[in-house]
N, C-alpha and C. Protein backbone atom coordinates (compact mmCIF):
# COMPACT_ATOMS: atom_id res chain seq x y z
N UNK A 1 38.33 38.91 114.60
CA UNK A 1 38.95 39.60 113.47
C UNK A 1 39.34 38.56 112.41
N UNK A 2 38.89 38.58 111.31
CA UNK A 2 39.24 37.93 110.02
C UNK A 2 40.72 38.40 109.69
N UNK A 3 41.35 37.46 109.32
CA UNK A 3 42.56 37.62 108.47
C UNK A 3 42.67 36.44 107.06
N UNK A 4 43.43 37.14 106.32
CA UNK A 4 43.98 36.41 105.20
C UNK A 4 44.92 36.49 104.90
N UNK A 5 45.46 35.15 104.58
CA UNK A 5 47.26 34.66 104.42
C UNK A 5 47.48 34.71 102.83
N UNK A 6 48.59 35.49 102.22
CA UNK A 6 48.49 35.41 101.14
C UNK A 6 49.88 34.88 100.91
N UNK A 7 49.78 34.39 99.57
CA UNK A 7 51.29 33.99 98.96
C UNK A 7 52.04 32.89 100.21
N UNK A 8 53.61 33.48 100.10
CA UNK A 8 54.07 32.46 101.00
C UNK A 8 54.27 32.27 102.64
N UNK A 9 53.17 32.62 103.10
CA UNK A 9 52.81 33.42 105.17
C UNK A 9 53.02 31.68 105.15
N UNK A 10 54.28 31.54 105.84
CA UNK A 10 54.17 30.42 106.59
C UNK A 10 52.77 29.97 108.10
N UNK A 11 52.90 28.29 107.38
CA UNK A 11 51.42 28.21 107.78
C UNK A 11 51.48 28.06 109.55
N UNK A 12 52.81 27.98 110.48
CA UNK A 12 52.96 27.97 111.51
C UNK A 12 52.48 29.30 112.02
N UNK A 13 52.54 30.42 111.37
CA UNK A 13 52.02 31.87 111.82
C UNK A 13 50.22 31.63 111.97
N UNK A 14 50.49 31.07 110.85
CA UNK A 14 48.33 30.99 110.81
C UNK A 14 47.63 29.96 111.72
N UNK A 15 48.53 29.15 112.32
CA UNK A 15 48.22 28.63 113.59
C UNK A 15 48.52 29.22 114.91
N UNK A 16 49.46 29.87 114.73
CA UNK A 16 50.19 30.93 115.98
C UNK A 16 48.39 31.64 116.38
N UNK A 17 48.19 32.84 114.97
CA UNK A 17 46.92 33.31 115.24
C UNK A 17 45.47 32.45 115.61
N UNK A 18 45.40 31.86 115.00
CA UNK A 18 44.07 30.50 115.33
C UNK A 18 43.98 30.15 117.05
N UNK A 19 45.21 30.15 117.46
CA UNK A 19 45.68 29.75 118.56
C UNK A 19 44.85 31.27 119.61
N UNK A 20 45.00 32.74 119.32
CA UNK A 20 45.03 33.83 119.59
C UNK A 20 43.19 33.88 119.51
N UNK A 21 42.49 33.08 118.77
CA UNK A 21 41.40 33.43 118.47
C UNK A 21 41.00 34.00 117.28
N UNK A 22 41.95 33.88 116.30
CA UNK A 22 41.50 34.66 115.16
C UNK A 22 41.03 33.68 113.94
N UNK A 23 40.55 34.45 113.28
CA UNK A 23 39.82 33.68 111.71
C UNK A 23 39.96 33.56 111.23
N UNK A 24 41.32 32.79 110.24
CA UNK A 24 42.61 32.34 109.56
C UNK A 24 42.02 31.77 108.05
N UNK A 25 41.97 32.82 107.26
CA UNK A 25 41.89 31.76 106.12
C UNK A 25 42.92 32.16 104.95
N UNK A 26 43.28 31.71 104.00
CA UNK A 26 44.40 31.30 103.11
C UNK A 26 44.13 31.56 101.83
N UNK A 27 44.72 32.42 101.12
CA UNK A 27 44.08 32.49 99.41
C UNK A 27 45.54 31.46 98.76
N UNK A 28 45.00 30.11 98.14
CA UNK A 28 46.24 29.38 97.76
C UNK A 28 46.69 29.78 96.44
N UNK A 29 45.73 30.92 95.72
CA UNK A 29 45.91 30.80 94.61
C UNK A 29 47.56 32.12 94.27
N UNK A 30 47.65 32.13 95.28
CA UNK A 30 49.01 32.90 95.36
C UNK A 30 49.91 32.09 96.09
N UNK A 31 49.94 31.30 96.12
CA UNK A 31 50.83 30.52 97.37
C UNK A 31 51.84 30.78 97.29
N UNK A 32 52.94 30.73 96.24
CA UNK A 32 54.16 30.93 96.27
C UNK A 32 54.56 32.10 95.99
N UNK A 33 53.38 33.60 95.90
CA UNK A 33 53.76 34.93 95.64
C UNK A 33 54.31 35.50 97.27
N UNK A 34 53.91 36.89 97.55
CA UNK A 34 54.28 37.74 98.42
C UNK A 34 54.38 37.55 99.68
N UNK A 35 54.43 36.68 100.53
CA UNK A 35 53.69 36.36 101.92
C UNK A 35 53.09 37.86 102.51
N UNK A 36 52.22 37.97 102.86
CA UNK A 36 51.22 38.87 103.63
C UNK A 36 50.24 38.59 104.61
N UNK A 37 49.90 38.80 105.75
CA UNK A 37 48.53 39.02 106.16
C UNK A 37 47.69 40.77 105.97
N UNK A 38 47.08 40.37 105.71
CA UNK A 38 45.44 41.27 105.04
C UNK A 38 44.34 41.35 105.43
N UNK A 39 43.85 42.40 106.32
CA UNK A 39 42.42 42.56 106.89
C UNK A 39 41.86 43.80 106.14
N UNK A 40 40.52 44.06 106.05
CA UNK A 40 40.03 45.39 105.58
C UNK A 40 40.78 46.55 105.79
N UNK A 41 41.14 46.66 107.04
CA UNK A 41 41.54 48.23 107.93
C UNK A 41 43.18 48.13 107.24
N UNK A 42 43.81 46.91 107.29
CA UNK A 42 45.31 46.93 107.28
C UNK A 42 45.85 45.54 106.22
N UNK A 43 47.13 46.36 106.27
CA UNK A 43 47.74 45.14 105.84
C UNK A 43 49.07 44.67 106.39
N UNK A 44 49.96 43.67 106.39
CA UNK A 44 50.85 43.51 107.22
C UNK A 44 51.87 42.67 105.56
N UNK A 45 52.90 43.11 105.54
CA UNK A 45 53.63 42.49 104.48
C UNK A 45 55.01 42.12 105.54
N UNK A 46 54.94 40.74 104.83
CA UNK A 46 55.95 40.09 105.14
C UNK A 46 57.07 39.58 104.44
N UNK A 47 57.04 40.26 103.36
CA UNK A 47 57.75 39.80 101.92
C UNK A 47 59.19 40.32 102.08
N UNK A 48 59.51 41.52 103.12
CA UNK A 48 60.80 42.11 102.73
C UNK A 48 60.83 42.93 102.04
N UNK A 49 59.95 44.04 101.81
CA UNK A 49 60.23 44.84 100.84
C UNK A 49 61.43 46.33 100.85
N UNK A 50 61.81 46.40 99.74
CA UNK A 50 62.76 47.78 99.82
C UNK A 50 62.11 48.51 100.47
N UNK A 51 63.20 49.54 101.15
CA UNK A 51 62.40 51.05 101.60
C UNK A 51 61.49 51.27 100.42
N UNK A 52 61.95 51.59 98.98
CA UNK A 52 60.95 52.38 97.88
C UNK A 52 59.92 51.53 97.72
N UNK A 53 59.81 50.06 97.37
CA UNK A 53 58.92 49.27 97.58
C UNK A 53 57.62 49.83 98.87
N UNK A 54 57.91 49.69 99.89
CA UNK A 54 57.47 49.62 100.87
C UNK A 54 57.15 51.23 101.36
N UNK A 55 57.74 52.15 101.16
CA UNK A 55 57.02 53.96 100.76
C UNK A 55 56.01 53.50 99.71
N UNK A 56 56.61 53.08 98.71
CA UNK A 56 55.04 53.30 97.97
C UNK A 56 53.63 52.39 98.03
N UNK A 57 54.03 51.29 98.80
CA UNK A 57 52.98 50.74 99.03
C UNK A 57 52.45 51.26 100.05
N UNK A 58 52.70 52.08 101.43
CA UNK A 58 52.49 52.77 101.74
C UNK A 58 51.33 53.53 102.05
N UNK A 59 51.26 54.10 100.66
CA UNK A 59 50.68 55.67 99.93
C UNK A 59 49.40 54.70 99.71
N UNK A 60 49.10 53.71 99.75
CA UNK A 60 47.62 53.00 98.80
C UNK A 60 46.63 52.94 100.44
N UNK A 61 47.31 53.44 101.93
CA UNK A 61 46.40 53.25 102.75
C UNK A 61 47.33 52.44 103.79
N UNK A 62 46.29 51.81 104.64
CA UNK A 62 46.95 51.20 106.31
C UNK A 62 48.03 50.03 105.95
N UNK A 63 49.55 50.42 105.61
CA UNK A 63 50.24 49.05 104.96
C UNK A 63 51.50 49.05 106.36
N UNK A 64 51.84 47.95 107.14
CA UNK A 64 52.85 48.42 107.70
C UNK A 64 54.02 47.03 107.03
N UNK A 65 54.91 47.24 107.12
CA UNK A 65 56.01 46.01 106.84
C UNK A 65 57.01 45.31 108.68
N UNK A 66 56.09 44.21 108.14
CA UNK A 66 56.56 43.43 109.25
C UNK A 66 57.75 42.39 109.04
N UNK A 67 58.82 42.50 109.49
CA UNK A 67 60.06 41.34 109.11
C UNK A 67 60.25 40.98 110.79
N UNK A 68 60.20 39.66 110.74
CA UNK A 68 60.70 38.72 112.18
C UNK A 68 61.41 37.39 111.99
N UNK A 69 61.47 37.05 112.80
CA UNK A 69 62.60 35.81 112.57
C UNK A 69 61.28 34.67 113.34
N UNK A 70 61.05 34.33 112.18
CA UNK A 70 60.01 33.38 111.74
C UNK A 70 60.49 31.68 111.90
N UNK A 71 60.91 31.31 113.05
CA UNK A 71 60.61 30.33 113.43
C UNK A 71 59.78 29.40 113.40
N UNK A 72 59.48 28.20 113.37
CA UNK A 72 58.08 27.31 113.70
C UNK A 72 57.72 27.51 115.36
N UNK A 73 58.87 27.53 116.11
CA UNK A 73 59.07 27.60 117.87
C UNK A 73 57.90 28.55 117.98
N UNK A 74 57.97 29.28 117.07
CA UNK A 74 57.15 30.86 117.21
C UNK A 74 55.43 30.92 117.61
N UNK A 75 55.19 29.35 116.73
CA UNK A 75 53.90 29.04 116.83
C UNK A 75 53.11 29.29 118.85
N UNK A 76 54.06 28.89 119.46
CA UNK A 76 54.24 28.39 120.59
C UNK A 76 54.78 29.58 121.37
N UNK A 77 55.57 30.07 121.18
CA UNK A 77 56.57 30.88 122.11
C UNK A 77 56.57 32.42 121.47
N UNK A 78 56.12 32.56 120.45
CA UNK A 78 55.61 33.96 119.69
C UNK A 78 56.78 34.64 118.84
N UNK A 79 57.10 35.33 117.79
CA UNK A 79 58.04 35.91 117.43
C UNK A 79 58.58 36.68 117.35
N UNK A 80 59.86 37.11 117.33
CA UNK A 80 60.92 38.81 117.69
C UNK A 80 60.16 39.18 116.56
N UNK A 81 59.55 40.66 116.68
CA UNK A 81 59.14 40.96 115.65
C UNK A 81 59.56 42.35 115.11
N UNK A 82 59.39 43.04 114.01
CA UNK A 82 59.74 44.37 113.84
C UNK A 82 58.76 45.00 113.27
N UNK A 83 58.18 46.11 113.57
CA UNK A 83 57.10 46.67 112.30
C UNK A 83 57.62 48.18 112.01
N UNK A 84 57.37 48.50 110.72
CA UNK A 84 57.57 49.67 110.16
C UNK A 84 56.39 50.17 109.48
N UNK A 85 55.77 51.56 109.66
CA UNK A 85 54.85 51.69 109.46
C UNK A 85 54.45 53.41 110.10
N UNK A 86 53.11 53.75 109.63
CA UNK A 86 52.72 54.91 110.53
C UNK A 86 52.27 55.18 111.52
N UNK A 87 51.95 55.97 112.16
CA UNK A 87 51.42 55.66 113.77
C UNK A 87 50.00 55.21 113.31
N UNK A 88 49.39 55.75 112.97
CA UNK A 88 47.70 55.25 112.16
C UNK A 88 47.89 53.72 112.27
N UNK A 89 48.68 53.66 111.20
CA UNK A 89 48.85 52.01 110.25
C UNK A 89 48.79 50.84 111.59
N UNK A 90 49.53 51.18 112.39
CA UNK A 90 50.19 50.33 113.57
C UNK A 90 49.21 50.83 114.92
N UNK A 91 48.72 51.34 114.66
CA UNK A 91 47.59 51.55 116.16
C UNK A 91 46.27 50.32 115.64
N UNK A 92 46.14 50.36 114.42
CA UNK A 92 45.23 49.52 113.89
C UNK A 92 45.59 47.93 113.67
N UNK A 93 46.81 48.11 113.63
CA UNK A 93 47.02 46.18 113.63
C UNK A 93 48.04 45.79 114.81
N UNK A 94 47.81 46.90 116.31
CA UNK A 94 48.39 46.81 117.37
C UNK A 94 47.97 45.33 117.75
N UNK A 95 46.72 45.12 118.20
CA UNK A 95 46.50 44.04 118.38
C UNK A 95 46.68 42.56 117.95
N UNK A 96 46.65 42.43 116.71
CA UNK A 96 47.52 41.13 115.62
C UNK A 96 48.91 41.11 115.70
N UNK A 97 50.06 42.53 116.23
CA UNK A 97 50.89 42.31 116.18
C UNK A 97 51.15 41.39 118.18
N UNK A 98 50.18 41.96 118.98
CA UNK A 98 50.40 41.56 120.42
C UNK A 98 50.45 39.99 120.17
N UNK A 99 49.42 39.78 119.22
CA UNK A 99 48.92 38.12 118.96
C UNK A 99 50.26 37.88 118.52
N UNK A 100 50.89 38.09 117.81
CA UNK A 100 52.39 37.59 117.15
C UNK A 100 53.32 37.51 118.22
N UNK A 101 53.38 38.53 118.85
CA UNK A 101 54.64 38.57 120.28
C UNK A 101 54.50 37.59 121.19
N UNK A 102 56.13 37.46 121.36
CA UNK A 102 55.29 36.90 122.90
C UNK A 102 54.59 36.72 123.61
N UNK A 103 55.01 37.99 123.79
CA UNK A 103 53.30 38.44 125.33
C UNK A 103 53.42 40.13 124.39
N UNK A 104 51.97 41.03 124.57
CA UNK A 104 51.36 42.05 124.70
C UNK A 104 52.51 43.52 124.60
N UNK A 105 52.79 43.70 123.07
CA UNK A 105 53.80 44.77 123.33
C UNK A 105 55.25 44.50 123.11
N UNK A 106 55.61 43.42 122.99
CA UNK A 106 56.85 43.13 122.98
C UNK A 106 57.53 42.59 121.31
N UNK A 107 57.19 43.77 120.83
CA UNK A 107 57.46 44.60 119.64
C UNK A 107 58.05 45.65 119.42
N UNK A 108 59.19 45.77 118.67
CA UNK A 108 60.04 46.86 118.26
C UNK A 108 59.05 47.80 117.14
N UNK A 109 58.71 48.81 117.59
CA UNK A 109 58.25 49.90 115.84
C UNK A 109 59.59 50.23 115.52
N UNK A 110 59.75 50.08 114.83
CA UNK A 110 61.51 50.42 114.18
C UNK A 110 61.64 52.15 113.55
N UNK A 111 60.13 52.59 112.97
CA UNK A 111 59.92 53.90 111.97
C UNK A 111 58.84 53.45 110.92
N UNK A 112 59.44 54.19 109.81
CA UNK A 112 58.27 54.33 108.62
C UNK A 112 58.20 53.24 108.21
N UNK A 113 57.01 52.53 107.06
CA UNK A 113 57.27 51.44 106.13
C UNK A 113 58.63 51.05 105.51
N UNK A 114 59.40 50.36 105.73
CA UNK A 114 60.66 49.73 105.04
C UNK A 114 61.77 49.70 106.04
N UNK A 115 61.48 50.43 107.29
CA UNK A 115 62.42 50.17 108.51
C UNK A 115 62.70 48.84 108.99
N UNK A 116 61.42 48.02 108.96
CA UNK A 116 61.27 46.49 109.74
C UNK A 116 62.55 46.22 108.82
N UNK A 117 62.52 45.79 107.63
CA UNK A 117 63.25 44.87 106.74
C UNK A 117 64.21 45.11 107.09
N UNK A 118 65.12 46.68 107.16
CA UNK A 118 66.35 46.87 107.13
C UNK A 118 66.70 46.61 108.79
N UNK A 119 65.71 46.43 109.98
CA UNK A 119 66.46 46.33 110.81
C UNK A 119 66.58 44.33 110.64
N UNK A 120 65.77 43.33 110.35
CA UNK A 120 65.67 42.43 110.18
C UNK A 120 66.96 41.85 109.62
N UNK A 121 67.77 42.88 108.41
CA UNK A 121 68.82 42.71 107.52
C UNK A 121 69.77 42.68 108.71
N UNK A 122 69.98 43.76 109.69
CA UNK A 122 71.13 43.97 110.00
C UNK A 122 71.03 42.80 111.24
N UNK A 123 70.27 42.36 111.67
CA UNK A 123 69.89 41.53 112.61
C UNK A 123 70.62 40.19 112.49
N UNK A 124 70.23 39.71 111.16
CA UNK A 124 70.82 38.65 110.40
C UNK A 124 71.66 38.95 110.56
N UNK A 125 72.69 40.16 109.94
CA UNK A 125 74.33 39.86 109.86
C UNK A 125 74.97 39.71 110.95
N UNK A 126 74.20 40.50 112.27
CA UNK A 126 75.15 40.47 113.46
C UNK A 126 75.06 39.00 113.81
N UNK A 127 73.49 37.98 113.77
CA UNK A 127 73.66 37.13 114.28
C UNK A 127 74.85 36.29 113.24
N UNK A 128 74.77 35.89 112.05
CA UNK A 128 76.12 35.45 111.02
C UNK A 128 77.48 35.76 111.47
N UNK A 129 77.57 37.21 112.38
CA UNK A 129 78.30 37.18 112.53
C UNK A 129 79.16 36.81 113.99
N UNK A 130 78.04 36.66 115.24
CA UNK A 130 78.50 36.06 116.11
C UNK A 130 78.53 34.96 116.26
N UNK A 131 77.60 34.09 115.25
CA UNK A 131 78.09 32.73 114.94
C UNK A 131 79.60 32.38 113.95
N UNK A 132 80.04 33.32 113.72
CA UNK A 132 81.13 32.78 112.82
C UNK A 132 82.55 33.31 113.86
N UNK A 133 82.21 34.21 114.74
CA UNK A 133 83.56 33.98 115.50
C UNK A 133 83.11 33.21 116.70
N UNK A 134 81.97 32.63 116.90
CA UNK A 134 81.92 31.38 118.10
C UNK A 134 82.67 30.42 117.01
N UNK A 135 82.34 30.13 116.04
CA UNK A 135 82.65 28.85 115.13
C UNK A 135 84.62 28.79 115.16
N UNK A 136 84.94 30.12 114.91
CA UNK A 136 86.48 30.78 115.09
C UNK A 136 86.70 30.17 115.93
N UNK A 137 86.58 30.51 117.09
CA UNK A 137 87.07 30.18 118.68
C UNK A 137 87.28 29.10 118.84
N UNK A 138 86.50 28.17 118.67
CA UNK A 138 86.17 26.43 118.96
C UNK A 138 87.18 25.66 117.69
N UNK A 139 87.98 26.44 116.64
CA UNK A 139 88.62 25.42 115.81
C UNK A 139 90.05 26.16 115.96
N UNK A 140 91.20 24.94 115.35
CA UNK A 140 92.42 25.85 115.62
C UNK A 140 92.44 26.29 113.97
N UNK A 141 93.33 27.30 113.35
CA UNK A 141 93.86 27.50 112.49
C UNK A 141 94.93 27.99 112.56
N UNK A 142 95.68 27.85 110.97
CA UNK A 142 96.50 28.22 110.40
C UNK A 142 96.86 29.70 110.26
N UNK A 143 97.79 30.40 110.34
CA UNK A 143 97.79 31.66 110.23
C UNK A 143 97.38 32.22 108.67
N UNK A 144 97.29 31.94 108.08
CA UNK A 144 96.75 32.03 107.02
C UNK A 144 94.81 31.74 106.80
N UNK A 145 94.75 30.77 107.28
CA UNK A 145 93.45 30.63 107.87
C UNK A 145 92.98 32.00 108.67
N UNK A 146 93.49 32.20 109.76
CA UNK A 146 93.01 33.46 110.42
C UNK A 146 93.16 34.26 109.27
N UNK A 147 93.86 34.67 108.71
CA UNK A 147 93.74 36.02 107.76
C UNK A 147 92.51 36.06 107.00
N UNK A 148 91.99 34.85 106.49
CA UNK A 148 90.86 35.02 105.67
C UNK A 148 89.79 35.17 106.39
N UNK A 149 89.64 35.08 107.84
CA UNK A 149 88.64 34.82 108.44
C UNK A 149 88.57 36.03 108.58
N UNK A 150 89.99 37.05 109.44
CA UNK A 150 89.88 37.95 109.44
C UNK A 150 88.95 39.00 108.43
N UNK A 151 89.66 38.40 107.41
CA UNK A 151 88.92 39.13 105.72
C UNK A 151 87.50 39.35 105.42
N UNK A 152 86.95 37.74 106.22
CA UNK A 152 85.92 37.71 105.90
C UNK A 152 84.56 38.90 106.83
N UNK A 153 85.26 38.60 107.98
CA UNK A 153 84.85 39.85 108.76
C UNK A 153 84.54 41.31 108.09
N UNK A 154 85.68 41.68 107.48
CA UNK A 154 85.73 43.16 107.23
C UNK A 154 84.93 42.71 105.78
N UNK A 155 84.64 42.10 105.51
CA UNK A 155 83.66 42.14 104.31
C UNK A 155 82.34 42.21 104.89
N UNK A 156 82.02 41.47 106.17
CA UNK A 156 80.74 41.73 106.77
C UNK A 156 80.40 43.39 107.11
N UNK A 157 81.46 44.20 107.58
CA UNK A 157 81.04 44.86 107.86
C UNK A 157 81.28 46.08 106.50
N UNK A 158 82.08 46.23 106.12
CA UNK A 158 81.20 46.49 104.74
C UNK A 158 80.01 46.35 104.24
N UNK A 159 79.62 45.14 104.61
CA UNK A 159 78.04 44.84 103.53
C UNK A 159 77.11 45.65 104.33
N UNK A 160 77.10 45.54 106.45
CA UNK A 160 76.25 46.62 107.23
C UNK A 160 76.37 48.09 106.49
N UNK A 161 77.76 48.22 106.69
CA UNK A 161 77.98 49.86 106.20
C UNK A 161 77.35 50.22 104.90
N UNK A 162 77.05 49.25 103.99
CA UNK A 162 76.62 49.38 102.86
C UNK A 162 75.21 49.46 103.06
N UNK A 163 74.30 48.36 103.99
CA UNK A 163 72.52 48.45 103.91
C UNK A 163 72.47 50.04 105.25
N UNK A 164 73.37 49.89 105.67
CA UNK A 164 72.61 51.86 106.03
C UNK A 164 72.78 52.65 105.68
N UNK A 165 74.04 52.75 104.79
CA UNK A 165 74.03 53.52 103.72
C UNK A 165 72.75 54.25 102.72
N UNK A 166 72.42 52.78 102.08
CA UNK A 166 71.00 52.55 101.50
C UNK A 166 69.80 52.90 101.95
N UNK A 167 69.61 52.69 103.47
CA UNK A 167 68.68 53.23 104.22
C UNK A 167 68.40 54.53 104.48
N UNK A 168 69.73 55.08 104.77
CA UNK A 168 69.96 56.32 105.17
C UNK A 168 69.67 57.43 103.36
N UNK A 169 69.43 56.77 102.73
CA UNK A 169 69.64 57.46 101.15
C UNK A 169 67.80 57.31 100.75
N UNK A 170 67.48 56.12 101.29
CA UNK A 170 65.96 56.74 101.28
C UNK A 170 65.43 57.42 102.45
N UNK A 171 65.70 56.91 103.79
CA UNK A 171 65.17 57.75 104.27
C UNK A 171 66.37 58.82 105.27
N UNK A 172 66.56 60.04 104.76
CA UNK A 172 67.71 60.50 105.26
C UNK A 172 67.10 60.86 106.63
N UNK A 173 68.60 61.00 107.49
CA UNK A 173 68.05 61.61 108.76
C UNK A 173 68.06 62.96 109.14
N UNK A 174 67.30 63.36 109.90
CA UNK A 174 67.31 65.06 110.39
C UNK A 174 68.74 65.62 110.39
N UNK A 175 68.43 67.15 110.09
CA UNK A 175 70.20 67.30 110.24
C UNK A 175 70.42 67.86 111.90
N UNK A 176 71.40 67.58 112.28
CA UNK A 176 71.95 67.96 113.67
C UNK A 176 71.55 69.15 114.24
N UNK A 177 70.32 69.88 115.12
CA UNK A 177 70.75 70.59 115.70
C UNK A 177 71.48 71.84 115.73
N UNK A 178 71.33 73.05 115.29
CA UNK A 178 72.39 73.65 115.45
C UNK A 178 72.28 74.63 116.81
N UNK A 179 71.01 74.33 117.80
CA UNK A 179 71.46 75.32 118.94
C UNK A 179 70.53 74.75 119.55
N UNK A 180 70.44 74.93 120.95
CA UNK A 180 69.64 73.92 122.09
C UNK A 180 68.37 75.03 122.30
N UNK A 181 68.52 76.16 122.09
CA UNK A 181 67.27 76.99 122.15
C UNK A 181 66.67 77.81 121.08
N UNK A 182 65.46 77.46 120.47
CA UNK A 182 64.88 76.45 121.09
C UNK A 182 64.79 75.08 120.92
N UNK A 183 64.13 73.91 122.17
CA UNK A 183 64.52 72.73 122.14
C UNK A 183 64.14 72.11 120.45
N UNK A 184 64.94 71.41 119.72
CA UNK A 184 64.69 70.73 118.72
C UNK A 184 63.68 69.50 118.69
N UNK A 185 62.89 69.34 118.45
CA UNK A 185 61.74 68.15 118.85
C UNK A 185 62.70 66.82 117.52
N UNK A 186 62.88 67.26 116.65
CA UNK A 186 63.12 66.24 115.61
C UNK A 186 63.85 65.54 115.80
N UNK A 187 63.57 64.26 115.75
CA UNK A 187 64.84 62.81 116.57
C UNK A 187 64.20 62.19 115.03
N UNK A 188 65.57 61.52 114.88
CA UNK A 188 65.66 60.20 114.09
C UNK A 188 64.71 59.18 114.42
N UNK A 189 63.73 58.09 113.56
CA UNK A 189 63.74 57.01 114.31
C UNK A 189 64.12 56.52 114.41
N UNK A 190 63.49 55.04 115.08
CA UNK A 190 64.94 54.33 115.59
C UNK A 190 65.61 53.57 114.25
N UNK A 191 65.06 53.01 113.15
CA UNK A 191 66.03 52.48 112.19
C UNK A 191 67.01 53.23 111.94
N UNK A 192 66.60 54.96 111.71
CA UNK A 192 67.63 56.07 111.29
C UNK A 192 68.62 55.65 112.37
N UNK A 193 68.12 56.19 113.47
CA UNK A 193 69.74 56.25 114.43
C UNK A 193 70.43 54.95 114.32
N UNK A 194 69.84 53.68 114.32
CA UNK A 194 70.87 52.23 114.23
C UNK A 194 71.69 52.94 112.78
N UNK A 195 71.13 52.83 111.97
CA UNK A 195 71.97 53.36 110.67
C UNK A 195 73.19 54.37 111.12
N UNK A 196 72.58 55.13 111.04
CA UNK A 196 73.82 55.91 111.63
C UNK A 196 74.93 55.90 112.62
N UNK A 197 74.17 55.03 113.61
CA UNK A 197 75.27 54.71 114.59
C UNK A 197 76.01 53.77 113.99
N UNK A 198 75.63 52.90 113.00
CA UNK A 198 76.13 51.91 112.34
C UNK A 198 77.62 52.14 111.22
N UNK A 199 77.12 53.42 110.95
CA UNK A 199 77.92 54.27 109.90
C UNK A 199 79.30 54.76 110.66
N UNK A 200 78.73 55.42 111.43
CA UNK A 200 79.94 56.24 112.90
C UNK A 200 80.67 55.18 113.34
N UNK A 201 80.59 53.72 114.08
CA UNK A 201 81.03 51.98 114.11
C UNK A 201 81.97 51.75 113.16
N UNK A 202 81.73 51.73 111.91
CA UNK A 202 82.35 51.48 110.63
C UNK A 202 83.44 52.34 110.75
N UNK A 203 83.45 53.54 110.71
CA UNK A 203 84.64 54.92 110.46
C UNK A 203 85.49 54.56 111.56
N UNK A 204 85.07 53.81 112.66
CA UNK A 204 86.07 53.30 113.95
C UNK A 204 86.73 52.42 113.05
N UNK A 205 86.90 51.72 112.69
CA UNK A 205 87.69 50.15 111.90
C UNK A 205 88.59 50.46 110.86
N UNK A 206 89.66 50.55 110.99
CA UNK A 206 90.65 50.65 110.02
C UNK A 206 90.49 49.87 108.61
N UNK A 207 90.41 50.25 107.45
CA UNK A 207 90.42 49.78 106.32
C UNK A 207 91.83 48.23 106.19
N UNK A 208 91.24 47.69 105.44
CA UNK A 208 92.21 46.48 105.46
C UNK A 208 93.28 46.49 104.40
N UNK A 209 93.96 46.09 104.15
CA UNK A 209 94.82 45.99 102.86
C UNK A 209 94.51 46.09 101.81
N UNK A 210 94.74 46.81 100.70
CA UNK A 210 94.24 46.66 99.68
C UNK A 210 94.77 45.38 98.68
């Protein structure tokens, strides 16, 4: 299978694949645009795009949006990955994504095009944020010190409550159910339900001082 690296696809991925057996070549004349990989059948964007971004690119054919935590280690040891996309889109670049994983499958589909990014977003903050109360723990402070730290917290979770918000506004979720017969087939995917469960989390936490 031919692939092409466009814009800024770090070049440790294009050895990751080379490594997999694949046919790695590079258009430089975008180097510092979109990062992507690009085959006939599909495309794989790695740029981060908005939900609306990423719906409408979409609509042009096989596009799925892939966000992972893109390591160099990855070359070697493969990367957490996320894809968002259609069932079509992602049955067709099943295989390039196995080449990316670890091992065979060990890939999250998150939902539609623009899911990867937003779960990628929230991924980041939790990890920011369990690094900043390991960082807490290990120093002493000032009571005043704690307060801001405190602060800084409830600003984190604001900013979550805020990207599922966003998520949830492009892609809203099913409404609840209103009777068990007959059975309701319609489930959230999974970005929807993190969002939401994310939202329901938030309404637990008491507002801070104004």
């Amino acid at each position: 299978m031919d692939i092409v690296a466009h814009g800024a696809t770090p070049e440790h991925i294009l050895r990751r694949l080379q490594q997999k057996g694949y046919t790695v070549s590079r258009q430089y004349a975008a180097a510092t645009g979109a990062a992507c990989l690009s085959h006939p059948d599909f495309t794989l964007d790695l740029s981060g795009p908005t939900p609306a971004q990423a719906r409408q690119q979409a609509q042009t054919g096989a596009y799925i949006d892939l966000a992972g935590h893109w390591h160099p280690a990855g070359q070697h040891l493969g990367y957490v990955l996320y894809a968002g996309g259609s069932d079509a889109a992602i049955t067709l670049a099943r295989p390039l994504l196995d080449a990316l994983a670890p091992v065979s499958s060990a890939w999250l589909m998150t939902g539609p095009a623009g899911s990867a990014t937003f779960m990628r977003q929230y991924m980041d903050a939790l990890g920011y944020s369990l690094h900043y109360g390991q960082a807490a723990h290990d120093m002493q402070f000032t009571p005043a010190d704690l307060l801001q730290r405190l602060q800084g917290q409830e600003q984190l979770l604001e900013r979550i409550r805020q990207l599922a918000q966003r998520y949830l506004a492009s892609h809203p979720a099913p409404a609840p159910a209103t009777s068990n017969l007959p059975p309701d087939h319609r489930q959230p995917h999974f970005a929807q339900a993190l969002a939401q469960w994310l939202l329901r989390l938030s309404d637990t936490f008491p507002s801070g001082p104004n």
